[in-house]
C-alpha atoms as a PDB file:
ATOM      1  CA  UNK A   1       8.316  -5.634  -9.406  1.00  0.00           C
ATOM      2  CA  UNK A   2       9.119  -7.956  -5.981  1.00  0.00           C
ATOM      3  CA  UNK A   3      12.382  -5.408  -6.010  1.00  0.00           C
ATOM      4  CA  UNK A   4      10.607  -2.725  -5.274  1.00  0.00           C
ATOM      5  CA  UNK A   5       9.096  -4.507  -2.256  1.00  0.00           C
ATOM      6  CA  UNK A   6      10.310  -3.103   0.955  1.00  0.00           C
ATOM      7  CA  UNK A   7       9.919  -5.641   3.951  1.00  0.00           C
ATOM      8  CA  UNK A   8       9.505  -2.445   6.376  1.00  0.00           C
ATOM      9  CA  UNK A   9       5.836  -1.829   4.140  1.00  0.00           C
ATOM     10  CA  UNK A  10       5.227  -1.141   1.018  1.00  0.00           C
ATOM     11  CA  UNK A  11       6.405  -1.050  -2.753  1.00  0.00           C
ATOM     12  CA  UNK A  12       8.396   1.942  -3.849  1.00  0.00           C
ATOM     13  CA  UNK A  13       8.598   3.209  -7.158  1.00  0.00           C
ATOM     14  CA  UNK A  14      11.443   2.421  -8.192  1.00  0.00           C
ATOM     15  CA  UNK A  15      14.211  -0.250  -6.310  1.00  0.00           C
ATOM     16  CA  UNK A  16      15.915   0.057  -3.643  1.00  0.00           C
ATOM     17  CA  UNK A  17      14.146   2.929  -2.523  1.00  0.00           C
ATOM     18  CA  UNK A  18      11.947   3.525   0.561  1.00  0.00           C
ATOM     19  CA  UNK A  19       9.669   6.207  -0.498  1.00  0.00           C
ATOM     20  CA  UNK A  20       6.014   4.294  -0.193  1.00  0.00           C
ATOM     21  CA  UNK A  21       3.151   5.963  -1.168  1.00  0.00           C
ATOM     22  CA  UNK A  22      -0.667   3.727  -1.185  1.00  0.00           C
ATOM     23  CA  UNK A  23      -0.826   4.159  -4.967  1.00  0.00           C
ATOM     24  CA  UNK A  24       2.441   2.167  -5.587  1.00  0.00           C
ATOM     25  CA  UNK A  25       0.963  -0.663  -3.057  1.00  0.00           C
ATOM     26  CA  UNK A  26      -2.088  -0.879  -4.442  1.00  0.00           C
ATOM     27  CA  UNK A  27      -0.777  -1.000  -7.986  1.00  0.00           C
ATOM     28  CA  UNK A  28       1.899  -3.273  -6.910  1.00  0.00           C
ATOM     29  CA  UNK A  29      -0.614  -5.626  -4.908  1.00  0.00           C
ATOM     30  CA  UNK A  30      -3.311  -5.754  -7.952  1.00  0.00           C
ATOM     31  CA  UNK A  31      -1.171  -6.486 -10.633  1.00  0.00           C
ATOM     32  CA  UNK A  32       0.441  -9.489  -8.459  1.00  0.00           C
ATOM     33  CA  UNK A  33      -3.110 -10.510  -7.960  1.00  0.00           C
ATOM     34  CA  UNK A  34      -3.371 -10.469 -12.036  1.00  0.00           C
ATOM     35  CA  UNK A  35      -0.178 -12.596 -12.190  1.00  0.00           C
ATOM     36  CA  UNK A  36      -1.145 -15.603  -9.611  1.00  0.00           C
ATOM     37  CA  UNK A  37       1.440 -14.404  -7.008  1.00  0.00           C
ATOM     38  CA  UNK A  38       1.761 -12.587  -3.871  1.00  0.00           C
ATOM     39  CA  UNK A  39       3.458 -10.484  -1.621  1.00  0.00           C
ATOM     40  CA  UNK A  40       6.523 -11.944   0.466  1.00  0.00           C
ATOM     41  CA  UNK A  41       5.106  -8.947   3.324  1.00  0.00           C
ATOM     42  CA  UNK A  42       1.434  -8.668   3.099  1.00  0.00           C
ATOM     43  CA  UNK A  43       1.330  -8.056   7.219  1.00  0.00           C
ATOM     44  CA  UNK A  44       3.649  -4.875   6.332  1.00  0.00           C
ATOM     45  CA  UNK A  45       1.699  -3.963   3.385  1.00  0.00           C
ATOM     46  CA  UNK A  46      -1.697  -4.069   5.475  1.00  0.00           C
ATOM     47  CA  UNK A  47      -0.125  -1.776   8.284  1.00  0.00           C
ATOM     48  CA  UNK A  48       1.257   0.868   5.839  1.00  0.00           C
ATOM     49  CA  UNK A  49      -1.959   0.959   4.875  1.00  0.00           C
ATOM     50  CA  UNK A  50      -3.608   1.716   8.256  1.00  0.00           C
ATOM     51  CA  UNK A  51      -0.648   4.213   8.977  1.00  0.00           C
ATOM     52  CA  UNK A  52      -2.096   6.414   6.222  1.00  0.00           C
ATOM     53  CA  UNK A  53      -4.935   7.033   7.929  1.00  0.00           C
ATOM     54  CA  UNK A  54      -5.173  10.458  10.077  1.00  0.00           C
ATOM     55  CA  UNK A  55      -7.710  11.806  12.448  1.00  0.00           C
ATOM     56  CA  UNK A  56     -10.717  12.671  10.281  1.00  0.00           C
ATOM     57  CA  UNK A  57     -10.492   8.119   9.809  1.00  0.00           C
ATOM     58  CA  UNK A  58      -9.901   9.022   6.033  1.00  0.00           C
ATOM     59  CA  UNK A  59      -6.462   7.954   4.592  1.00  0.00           C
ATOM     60  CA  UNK A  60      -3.585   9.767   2.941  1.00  0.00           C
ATOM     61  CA  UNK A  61      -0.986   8.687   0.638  1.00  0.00           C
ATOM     62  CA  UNK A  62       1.640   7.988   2.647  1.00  0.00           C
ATOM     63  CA  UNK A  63       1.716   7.748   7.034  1.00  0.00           C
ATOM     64  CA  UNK A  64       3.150  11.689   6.771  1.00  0.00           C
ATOM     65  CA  UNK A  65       2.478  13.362   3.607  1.00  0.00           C
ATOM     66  CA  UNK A  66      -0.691  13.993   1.987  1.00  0.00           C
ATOM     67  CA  UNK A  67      -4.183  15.049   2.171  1.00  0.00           C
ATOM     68  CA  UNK A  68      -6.806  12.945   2.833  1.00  0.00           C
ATOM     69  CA  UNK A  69      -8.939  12.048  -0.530  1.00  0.00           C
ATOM     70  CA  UNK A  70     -11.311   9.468  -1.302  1.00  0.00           C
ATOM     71  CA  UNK A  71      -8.968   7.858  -3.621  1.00  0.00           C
ATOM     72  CA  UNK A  72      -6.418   7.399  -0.925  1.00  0.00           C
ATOM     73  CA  UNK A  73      -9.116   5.901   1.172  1.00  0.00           C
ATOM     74  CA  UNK A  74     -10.044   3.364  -2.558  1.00  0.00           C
ATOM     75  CA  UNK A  75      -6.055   2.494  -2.624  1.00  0.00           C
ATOM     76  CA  UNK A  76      -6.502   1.502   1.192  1.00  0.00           C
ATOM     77  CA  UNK A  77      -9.115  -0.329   0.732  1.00  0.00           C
ATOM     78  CA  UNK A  78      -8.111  -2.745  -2.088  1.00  0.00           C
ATOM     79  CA  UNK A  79      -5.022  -3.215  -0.731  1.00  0.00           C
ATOM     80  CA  UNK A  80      -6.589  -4.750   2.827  1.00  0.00           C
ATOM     81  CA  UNK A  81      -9.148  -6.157   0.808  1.00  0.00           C
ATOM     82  CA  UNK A  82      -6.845  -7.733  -2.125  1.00  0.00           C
ATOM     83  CA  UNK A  83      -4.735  -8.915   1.175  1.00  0.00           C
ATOM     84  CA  UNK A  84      -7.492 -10.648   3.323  1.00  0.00           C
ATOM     85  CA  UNK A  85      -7.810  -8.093   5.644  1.00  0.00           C
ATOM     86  CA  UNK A  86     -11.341  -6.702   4.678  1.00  0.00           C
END
């Protein structure tokens, strides 16, 4: 799982890629929780997070793709939460 950790923000899907979405953060995130560990970038996790958010202040699933949906704004929210930052 930490090798689909991208220093720049976010997990990926799979590694060595850079495609981040909020999902794979969030499920990434919690299930590190579950395991006693955390992220080696939780400041870049926090501000992909933010970066998914557009002008109506709810949050997409990635800083340029998506619309926004309560569940992106739930992913968002656990992941600043799980992460201190709420």
């Amino acid at each position: 799982m930490l090798r689909c950790e991208n220093p720049e923000r976010g997990f990926s899907a799979k590694p060595n890629t850079k495609t981040q979405f909020i999902e794979h953060t969030c499920y990434d995130v919690e299930t590190l929780s579950m395991l006693g560990e955390e992220p080696q970038y939780p400041d870049s996790h926090a501000e992909l997070a933010c970066t998914c958010q557009n002008r109506s202040r709810a949050f997409r699933r990635s800083p340029v793709l998506g619309t926004s949906t309560l569940e992106n704004t739930h992913y968002v929210a656990q992941v600043l939460e799980r992460l201190g930052y709420l």
